[in-house]
C-alpha atoms as a PDB file:
ATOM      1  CA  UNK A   1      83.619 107.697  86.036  1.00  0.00           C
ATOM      2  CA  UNK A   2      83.799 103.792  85.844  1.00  0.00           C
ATOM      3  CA  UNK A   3      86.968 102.010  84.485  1.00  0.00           C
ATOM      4  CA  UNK A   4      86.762  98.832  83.179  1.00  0.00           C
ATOM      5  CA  UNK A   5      89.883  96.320  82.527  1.00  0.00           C
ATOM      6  CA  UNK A   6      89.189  93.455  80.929  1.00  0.00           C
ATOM      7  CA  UNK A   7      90.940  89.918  82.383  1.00  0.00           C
ATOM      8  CA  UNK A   8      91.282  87.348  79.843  1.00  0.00           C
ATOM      9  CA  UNK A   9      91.336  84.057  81.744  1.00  0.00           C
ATOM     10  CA  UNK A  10      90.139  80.620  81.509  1.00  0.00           C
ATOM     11  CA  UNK A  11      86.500  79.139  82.046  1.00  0.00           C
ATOM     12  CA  UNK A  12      86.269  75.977  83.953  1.00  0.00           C
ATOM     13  CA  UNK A  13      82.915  73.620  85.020  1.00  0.00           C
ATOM     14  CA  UNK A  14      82.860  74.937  88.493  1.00  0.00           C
ATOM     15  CA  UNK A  15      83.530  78.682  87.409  1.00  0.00           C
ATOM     16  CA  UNK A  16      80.785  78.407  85.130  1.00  0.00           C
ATOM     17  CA  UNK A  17      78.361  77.279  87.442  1.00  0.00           C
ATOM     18  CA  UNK A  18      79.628  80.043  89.870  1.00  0.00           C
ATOM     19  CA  UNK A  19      79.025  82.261  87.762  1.00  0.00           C
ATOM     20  CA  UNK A  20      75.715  81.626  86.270  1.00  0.00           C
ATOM     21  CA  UNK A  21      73.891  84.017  88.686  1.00  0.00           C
ATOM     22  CA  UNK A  22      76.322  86.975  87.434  1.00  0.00           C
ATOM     23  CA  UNK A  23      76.182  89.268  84.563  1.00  0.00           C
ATOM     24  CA  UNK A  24      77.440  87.540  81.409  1.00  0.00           C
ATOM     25  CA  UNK A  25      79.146  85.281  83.410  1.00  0.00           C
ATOM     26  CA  UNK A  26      81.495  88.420  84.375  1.00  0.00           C
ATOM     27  CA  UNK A  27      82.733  88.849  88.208  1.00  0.00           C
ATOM     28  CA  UNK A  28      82.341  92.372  88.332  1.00  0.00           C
ATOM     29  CA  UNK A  29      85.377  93.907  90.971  1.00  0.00           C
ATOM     30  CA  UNK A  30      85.213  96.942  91.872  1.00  0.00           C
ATOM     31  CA  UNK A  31      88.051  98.806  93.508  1.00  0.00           C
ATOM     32  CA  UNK A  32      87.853 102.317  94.768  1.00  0.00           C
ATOM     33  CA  UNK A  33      91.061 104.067  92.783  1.00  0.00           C
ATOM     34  CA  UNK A  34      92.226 106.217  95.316  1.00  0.00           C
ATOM     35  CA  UNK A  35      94.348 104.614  97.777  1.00  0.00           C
ATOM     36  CA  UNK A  36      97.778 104.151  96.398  1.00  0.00           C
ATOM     37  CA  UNK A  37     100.098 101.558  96.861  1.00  0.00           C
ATOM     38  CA  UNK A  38      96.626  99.200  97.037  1.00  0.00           C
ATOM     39  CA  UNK A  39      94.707 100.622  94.076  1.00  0.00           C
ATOM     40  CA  UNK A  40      94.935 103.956  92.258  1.00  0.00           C
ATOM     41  CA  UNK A  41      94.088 105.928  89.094  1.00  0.00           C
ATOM     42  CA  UNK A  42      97.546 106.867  87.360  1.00  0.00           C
ATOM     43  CA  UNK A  43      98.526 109.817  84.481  1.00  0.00           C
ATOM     44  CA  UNK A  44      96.959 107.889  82.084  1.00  0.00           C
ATOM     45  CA  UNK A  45      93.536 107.012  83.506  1.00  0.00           C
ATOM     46  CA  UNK A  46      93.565 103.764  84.114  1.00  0.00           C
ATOM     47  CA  UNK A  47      93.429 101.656  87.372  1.00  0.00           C
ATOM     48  CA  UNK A  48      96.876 100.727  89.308  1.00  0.00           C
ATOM     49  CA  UNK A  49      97.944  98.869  92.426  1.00  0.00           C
ATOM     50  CA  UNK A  50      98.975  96.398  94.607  1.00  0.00           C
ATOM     51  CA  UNK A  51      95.241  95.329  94.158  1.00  0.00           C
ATOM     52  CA  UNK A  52      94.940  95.643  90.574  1.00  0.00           C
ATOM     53  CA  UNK A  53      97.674  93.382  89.728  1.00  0.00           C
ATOM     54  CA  UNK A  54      96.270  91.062  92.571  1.00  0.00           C
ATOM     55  CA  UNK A  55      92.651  91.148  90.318  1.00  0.00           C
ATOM     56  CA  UNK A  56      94.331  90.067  87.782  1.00  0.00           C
ATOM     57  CA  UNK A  57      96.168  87.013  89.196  1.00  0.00           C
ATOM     58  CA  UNK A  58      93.310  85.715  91.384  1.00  0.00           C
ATOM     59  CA  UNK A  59      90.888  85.705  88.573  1.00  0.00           C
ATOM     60  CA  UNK A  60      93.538  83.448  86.349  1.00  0.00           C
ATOM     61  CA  UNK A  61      93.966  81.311  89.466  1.00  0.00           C
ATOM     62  CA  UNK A  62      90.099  81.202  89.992  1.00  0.00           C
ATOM     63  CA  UNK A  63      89.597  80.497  86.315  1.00  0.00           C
ATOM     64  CA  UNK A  64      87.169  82.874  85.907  1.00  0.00           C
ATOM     65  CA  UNK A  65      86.161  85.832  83.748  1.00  0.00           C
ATOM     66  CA  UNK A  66      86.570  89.329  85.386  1.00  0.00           C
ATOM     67  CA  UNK A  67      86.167  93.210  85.054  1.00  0.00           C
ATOM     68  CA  UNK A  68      87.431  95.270  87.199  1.00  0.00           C
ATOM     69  CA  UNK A  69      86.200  98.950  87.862  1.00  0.00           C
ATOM     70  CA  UNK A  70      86.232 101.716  90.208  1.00  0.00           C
ATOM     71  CA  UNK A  71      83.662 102.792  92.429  1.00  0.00           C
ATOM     72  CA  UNK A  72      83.654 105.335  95.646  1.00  0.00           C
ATOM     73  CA  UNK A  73      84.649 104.429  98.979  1.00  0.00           C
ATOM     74  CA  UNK A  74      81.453 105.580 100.611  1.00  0.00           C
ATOM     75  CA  UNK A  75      78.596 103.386  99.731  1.00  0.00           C
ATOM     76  CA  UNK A  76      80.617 100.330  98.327  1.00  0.00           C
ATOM     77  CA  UNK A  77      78.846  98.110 100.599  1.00  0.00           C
ATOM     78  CA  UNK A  78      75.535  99.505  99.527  1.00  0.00           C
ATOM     79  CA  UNK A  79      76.790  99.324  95.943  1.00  0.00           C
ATOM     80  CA  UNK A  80      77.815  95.432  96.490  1.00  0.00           C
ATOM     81  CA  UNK A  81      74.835  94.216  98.042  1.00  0.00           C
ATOM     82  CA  UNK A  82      72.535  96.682  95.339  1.00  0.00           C
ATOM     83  CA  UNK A  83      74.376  94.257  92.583  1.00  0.00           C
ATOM     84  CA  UNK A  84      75.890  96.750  91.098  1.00  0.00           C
ATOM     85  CA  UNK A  85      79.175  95.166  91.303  1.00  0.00           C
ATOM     86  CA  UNK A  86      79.875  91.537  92.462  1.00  0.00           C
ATOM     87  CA  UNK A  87      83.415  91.669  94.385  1.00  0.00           C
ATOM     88  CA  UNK A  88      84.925  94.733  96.687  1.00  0.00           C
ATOM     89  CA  UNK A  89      88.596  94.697  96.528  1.00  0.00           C
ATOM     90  CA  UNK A  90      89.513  97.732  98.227  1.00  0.00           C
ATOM     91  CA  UNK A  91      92.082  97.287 101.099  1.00  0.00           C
ATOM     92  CA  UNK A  92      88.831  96.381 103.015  1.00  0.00           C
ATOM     93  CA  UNK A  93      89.559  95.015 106.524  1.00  0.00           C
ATOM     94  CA  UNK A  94      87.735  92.022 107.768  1.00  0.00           C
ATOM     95  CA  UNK A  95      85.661  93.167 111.008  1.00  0.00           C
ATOM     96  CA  UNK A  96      82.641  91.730 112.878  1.00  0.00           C
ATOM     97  CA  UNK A  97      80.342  94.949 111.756  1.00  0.00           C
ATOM     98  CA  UNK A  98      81.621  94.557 108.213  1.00  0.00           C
ATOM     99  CA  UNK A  99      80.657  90.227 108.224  1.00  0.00           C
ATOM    100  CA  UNK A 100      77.239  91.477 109.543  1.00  0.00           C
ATOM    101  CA  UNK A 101      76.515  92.899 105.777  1.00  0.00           C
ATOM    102  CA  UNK A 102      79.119  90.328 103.831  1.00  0.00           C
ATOM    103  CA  UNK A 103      80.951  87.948 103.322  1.00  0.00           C
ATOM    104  CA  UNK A 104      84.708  87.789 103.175  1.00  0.00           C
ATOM    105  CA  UNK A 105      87.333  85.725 101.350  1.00  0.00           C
ATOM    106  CA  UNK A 106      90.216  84.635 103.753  1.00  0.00           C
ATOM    107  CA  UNK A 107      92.654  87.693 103.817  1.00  0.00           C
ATOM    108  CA  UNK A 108      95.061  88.425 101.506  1.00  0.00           C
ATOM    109  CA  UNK A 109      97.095  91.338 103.384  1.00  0.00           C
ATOM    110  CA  UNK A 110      97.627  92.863 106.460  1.00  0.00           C
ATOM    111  CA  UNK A 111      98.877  95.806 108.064  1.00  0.00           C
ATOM    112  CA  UNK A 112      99.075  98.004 111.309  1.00  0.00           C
ATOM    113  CA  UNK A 113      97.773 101.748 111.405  1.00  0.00           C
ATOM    114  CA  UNK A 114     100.784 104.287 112.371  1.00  0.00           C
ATOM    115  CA  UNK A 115     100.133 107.859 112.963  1.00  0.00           C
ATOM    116  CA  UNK A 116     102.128 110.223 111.261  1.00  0.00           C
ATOM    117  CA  UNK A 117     102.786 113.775 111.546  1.00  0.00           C
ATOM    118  CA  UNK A 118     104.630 116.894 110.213  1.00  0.00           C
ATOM    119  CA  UNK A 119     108.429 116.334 111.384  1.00  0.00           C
ATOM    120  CA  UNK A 120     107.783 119.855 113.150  1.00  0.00           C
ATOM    121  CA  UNK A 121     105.031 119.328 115.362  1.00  0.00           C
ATOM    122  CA  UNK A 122     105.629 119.584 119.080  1.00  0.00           C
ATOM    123  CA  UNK A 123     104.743 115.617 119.424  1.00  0.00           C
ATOM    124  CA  UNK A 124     107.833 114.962 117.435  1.00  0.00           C
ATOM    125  CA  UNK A 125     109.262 113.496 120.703  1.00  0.00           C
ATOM    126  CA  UNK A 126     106.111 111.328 121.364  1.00  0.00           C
ATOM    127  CA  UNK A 127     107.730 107.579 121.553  1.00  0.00           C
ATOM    128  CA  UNK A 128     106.603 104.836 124.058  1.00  0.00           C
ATOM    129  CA  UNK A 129     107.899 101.438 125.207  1.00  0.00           C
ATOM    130  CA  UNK A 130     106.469  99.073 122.922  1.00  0.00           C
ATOM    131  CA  UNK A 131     106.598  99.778 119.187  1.00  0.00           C
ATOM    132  CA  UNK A 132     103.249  97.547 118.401  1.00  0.00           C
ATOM    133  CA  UNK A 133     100.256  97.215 120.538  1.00  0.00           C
ATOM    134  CA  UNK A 134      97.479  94.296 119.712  1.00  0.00           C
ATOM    135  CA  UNK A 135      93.801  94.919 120.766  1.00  0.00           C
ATOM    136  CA  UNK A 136      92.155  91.618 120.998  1.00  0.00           C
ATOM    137  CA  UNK A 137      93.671  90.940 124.860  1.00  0.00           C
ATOM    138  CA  UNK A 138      95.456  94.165 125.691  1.00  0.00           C
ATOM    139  CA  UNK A 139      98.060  93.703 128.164  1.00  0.00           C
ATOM    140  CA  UNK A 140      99.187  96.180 131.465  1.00  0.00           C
ATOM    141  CA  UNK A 141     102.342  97.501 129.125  1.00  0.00           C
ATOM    142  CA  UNK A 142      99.792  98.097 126.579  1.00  0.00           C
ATOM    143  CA  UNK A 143      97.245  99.951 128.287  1.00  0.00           C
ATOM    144  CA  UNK A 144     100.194 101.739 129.854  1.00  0.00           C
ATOM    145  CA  UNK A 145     100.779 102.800 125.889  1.00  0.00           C
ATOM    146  CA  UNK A 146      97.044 103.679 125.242  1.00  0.00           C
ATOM    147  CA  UNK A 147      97.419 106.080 128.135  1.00  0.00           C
ATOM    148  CA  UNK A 148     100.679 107.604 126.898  1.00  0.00           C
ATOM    149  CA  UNK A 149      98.952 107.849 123.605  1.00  0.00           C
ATOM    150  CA  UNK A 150      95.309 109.929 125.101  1.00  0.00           C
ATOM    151  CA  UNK A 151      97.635 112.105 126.996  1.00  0.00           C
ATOM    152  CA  UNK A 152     100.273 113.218 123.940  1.00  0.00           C
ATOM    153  CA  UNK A 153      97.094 113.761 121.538  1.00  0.00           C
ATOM    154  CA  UNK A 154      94.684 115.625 124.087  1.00  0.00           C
ATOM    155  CA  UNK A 155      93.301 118.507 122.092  1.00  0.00           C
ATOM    156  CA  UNK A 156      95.089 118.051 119.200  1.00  0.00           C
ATOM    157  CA  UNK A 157      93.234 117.332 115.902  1.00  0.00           C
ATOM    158  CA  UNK A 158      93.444 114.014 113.912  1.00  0.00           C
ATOM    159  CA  UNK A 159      92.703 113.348 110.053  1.00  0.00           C
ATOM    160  CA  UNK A 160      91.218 110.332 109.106  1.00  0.00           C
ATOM    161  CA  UNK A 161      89.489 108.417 105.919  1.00  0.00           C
ATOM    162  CA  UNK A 162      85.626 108.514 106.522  1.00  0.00           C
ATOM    163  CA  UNK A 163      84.087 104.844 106.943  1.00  0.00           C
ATOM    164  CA  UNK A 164      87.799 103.115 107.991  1.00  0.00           C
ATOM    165  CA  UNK A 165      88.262 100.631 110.295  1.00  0.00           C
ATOM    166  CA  UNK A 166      90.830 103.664 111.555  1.00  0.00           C
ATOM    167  CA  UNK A 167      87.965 105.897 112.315  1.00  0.00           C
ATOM    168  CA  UNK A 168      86.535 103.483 114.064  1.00  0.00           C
ATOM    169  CA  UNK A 169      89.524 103.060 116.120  1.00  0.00           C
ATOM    170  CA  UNK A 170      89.718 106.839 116.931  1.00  0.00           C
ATOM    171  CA  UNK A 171      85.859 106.973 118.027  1.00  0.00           C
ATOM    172  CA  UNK A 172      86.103 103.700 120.325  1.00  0.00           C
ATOM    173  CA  UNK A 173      89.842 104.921 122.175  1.00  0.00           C
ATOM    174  CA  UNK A 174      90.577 108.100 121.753  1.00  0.00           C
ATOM    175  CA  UNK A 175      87.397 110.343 120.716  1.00  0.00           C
ATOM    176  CA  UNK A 176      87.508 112.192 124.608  1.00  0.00           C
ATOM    177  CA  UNK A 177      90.527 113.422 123.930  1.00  0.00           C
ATOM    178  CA  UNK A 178      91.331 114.148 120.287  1.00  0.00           C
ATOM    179  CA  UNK A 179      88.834 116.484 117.617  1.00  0.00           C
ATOM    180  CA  UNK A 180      88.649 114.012 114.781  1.00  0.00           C
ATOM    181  CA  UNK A 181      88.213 115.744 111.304  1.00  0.00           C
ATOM    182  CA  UNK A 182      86.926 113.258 108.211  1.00  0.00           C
ATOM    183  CA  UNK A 183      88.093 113.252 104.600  1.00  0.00           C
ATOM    184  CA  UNK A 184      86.235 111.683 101.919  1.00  0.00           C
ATOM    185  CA  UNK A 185      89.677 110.129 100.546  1.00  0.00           C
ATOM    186  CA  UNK A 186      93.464 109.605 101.995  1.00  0.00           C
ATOM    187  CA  UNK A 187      94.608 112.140  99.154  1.00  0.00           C
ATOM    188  CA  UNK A 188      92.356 114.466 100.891  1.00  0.00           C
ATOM    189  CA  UNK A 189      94.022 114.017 104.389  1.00  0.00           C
ATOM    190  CA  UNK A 190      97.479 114.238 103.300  1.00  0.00           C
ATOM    191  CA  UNK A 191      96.984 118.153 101.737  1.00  0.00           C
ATOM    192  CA  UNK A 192      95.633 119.118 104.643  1.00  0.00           C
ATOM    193  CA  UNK A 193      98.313 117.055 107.216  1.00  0.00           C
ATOM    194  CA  UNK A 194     101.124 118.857 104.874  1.00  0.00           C
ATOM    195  CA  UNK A 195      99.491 122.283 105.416  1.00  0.00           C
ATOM    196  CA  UNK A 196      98.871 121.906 109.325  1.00  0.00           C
ATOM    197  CA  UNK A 197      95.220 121.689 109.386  1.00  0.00           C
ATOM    198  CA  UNK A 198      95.448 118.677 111.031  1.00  0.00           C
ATOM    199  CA  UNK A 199      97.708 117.631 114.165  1.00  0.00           C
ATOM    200  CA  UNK A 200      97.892 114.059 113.008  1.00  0.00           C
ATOM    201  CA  UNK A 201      96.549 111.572 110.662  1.00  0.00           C
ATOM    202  CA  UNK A 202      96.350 108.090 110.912  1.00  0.00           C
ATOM    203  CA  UNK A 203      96.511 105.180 108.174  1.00  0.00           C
ATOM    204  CA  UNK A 204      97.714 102.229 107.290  1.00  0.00           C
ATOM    205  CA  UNK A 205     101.639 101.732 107.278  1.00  0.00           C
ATOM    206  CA  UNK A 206     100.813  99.693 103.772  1.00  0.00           C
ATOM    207  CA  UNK A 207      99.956 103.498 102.960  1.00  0.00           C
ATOM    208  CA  UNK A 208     101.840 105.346 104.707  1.00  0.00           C
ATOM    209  CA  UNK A 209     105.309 103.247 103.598  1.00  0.00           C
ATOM    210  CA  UNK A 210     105.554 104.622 100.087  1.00  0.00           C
ATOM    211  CA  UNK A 211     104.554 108.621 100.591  1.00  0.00           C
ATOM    212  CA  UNK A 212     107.260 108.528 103.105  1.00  0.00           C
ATOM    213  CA  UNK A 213     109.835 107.665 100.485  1.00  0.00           C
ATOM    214  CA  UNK A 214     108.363 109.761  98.374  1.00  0.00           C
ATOM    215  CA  UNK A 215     109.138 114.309  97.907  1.00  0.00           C
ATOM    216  CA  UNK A 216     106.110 115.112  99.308  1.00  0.00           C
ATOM    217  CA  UNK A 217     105.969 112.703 102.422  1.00  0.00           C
ATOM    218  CA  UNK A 218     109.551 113.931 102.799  1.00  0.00           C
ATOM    219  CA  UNK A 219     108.534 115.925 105.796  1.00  0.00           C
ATOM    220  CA  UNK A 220     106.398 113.231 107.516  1.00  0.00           C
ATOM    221  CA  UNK A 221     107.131 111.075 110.135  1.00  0.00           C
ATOM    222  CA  UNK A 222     105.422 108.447 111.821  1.00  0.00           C
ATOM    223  CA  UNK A 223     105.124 108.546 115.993  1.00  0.00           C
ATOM    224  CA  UNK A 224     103.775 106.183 118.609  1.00  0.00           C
ATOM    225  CA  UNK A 225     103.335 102.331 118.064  1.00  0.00           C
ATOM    226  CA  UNK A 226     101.774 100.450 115.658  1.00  0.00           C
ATOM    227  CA  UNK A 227      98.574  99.000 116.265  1.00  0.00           C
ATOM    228  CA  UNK A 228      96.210  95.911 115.436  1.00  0.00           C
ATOM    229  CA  UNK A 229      93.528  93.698 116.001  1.00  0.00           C
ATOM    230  CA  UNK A 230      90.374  94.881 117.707  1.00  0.00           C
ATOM    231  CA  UNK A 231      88.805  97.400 115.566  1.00  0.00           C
ATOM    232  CA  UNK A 232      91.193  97.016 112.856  1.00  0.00           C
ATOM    233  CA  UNK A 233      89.908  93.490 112.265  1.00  0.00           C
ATOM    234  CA  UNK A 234      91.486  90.254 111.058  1.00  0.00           C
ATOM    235  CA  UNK A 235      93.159  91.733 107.973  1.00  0.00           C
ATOM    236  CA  UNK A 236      92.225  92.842 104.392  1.00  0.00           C
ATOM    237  CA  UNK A 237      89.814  90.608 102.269  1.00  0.00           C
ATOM    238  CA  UNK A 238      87.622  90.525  98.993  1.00  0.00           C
ATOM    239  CA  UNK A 239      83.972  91.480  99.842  1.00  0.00           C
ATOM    240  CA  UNK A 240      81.141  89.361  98.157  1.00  0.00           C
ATOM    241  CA  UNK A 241      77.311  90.047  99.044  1.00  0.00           C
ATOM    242  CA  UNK A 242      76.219  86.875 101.637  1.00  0.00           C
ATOM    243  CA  UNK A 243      74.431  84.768  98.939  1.00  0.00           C
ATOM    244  CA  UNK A 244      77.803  84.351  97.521  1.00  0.00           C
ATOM    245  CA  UNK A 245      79.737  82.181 100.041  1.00  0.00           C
ATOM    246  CA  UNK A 246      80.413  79.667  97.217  1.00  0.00           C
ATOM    247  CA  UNK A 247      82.361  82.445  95.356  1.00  0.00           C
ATOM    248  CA  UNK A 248      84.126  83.810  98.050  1.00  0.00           C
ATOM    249  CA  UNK A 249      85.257  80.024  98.419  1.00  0.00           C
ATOM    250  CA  UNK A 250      86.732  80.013  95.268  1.00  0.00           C
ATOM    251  CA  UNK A 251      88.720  83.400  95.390  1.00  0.00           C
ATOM    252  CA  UNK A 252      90.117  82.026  98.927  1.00  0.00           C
ATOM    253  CA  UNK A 253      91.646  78.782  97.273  1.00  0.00           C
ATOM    254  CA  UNK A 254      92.915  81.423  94.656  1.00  0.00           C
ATOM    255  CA  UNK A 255      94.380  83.192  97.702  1.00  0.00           C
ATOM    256  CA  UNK A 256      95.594  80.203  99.457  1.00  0.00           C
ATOM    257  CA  UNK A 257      97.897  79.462  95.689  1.00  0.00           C
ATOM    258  CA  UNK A 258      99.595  82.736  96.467  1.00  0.00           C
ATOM    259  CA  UNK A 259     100.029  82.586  99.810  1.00  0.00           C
ATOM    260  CA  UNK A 260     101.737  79.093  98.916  1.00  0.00           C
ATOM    261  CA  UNK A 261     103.780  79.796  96.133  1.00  0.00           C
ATOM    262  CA  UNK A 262     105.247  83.166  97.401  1.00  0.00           C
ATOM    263  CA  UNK A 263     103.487  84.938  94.750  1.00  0.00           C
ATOM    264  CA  UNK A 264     101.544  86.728  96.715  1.00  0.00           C
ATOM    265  CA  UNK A 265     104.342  87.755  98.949  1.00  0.00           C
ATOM    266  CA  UNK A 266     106.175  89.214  95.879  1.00  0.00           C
ATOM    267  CA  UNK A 267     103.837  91.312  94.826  1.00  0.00           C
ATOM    268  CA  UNK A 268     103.728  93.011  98.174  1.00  0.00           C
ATOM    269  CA  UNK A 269     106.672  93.265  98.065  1.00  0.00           C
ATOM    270  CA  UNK A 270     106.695  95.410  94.829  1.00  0.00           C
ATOM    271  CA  UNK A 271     104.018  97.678  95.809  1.00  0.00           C
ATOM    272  CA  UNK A 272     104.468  98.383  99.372  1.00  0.00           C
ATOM    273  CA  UNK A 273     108.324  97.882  99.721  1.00  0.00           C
ATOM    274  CA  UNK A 274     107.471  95.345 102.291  1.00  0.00           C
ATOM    275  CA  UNK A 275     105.510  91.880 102.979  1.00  0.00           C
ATOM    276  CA  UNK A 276     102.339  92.829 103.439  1.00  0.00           C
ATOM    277  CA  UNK A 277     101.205  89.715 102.207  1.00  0.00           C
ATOM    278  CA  UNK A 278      98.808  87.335 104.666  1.00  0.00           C
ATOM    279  CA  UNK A 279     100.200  84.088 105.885  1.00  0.00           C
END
């Protein structure tokens, strides 16, 4: 089921000629409608988000002509580089195996992956020193918190969102000690994380901020330290197929307006009840 919002905005010269290798001279986005505060499908069937509204804004700021739709997590990459969309804005996170198949606009959020779990599980009392841990040069404190971390989740099962950078994490730290179980879609995780099929679950705090404030996350609670870098890459970007560079270009400077301006800032803000915004 595709949905398609239309963003009226204005042609310029260099959009044009951007666009002349598109459909209609159309940048086709294509969002994946199921990972709420970023993007989502509401009551009403239409397309909502953090990265919706953010759609909107960049293509006025890049003067050009877009429609935005959804498409499935799994196989967006294929999808994008197949043509059947032009631009992936999807709470992707910018890694090394990702830039292998695309190309990435500078980022336009970022945030660190908590695990969370039901306020009556046993690792309730799981804490450690440092409340955020960085990957890219880990340090003796925390490698000291990795440790603590493998030994609180040995045996225990963790959820996770098939083809994340958060899988990804679990399979290069912790997959000796932990059973992971993969859902198709976050919705998918949190059922079965509310009805104890899984020990833990592990997201994005961007995520994970607004079911906690929320009835049904009321018996949640994140544990353990937040964590970034390394596998979870250099933050959240637009995905364009290679040949598009110039594109990708122009959505950056977009970007860059935001970032300057505070708008972008804002509208994090308003959707995650923090600044998840890039600087």
């Amino acid at each position: 089921m595709n949905k398609v919002i239309k963003m009226s905005v204005l042609a310029t010269a260099l959009s044009i000629g951007v666009m002349s290798a598109h459909a209609n001279n159309v940048i086709r986005l294509a969002t994946e409608g199921a990972y709420p505060p970023w993007n989502a499908v509401n009551s009403a069937g239409q397309l909502e988000g953090f990265e919706v509204e953010l759609a909107d804004e960049l293509c006025k700021r890049a003067e050009v002509e877009c429609s935005l739709e959804q498409a499935a997590w799994s196989g967006i990459i294929p999808s994008l580089q197949q043509g059947k969309f032009d631009v992936i804005i999807a709470g992707m996170s910018i890694t090394e195996k990702r830039k292998k198949k695309i190309t990435f606009s500078r980022p336009y959020a970022s945030s660190p992956a908590f695990f969370v779990i039901d306020k009556n599980s046993p690792l309730n009392t799981f804490s450690t020193e440092l409340d955020r841990i960085a990957l890219g040069d880990i340090n003796v404190k925390e490698q000291a918190v990795l440790s603590a971390m493998k030994t609180a989740f040995k045996g225990k099962t963790v959820g996770v969102q098939k083809g994340t950078i958060h899988l990804n994490f679990l399979k290069e730290y912790l997959k000796d000690e932990i059973s992971i179980r993969t859902y198709a879609t976050q919705e998918e995780l949190d059922l079965d994380l509310q009805s104890g099929r899984v020990d833990v679950a592990l997201a994005a705090m961007s995520y994970w901020h607004k079911l906690l404030n929320t009835e049904e996350g009321k018996n949640l609670l994140t544990i353990g330290p937040g964590v970034t870098e390394g596998p979870f890459g250099d933050g959240v970007g637009l995905g364009f197929r290679k040949k598009d560079q110039a594109l990708a270009n122009q959505f950056s400077v977009a970007i860059n307006s935001m970032v300057d301006d505070g708008t972008l800032s804002t509208m994090a803000q308003k959707w995650f009840g923090f600044d998840a915004a890039a600087k």
